[in-house]
C-alpha atoms as a PDB file:
ATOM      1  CA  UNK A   1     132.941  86.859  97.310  1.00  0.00           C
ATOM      2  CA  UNK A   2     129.853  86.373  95.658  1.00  0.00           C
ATOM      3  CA  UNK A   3     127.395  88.922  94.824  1.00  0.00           C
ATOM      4  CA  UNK A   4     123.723  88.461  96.130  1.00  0.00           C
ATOM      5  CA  UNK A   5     120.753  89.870  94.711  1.00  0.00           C
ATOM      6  CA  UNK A   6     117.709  90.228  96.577  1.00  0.00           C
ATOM      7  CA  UNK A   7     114.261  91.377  96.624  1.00  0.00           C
ATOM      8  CA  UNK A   8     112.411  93.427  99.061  1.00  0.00           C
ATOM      9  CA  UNK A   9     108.996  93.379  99.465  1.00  0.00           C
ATOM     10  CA  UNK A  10     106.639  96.208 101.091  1.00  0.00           C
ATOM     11  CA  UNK A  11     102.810  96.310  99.845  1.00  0.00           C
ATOM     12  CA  UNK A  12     101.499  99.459  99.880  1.00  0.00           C
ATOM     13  CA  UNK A  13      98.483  98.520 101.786  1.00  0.00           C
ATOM     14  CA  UNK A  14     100.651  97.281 104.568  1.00  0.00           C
ATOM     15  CA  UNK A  15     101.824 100.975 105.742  1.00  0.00           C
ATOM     16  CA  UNK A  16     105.584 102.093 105.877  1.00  0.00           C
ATOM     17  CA  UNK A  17     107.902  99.948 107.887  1.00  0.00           C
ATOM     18  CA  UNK A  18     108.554 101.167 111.222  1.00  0.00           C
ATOM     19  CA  UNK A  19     112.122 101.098 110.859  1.00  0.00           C
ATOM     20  CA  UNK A  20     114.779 100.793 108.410  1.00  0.00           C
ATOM     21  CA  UNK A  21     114.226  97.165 107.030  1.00  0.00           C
ATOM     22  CA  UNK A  22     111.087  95.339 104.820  1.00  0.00           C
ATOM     23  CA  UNK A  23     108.327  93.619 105.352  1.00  0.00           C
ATOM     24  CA  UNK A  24     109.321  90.612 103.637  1.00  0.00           C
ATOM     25  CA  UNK A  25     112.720  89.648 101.729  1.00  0.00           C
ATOM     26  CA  UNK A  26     112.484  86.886  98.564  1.00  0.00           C
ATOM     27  CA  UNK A  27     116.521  85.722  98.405  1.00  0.00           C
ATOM     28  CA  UNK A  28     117.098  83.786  95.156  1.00  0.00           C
ATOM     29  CA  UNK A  29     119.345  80.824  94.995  1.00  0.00           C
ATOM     30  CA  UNK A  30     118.597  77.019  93.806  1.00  0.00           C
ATOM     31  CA  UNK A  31     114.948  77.734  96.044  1.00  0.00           C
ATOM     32  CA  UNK A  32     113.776  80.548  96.911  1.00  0.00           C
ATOM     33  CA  UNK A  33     113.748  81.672 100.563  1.00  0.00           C
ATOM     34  CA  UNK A  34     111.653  84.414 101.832  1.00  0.00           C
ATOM     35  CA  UNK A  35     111.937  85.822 105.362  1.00  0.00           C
ATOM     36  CA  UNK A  36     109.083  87.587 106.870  1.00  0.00           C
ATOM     37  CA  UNK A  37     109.882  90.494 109.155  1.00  0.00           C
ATOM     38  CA  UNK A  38     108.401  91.323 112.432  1.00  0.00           C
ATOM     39  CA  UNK A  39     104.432  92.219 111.902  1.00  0.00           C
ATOM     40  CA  UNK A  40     102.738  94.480 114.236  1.00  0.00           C
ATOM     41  CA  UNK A  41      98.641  94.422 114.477  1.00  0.00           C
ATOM     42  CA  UNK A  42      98.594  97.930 113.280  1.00  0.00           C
ATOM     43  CA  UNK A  43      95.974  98.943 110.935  1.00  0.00           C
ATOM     44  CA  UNK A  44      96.216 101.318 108.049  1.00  0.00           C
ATOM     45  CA  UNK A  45      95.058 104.330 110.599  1.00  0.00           C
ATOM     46  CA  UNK A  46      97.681 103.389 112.990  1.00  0.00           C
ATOM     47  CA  UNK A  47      95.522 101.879 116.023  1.00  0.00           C
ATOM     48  CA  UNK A  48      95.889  98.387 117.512  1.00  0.00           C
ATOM     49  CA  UNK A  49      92.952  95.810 117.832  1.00  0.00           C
ATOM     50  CA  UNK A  50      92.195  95.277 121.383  1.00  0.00           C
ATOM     51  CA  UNK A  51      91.597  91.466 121.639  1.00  0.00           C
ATOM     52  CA  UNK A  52      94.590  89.159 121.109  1.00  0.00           C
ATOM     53  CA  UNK A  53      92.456  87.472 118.788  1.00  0.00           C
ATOM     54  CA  UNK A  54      91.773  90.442 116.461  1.00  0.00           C
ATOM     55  CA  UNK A  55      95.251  91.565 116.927  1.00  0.00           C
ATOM     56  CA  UNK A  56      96.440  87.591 115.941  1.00  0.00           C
ATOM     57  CA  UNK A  57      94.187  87.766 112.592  1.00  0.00           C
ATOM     58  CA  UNK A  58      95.562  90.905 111.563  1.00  0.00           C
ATOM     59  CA  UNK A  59      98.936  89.826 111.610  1.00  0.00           C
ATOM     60  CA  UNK A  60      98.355  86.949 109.411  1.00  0.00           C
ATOM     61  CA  UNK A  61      96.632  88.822 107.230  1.00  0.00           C
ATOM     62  CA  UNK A  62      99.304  90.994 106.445  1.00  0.00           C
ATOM     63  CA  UNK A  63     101.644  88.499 105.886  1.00  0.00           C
ATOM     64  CA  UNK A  64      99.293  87.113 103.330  1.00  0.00           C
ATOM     65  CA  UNK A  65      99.193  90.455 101.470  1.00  0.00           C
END
């Protein structure tokens, strides 16, 4: 079986990872494939927007971090 290297990706300003996995994943091979986990509309201090909206913009924010 092959071996597979990957890289795991977890920005600082994003917070720790609520669970045992990464925010993002970059798996090499003839592209590149990156797989995004689940993001939360948490901020840095740990509360949660109350609109849907703000909570929406959040989350793509931190997936652009």
């Amino acid at each position: 079986m092959a071996a597979y290297s990957f890289q795991c990706i977890n920005p600082a300003e994003l917070g720790k990872p609520l669970g045992p996995y990464s925010q993002a994943l970059v798996i090499p091979a003839a592209n590149q494939l990156l797989q995004l986990s689940g993001q939360t509309p948490l901020r840095a201090d740990g509360s949660v927007p109350e609109s849907f909206d703000a909570q929406a913009e959040l989350v793509w924010h931190r997936m652009s971090v």
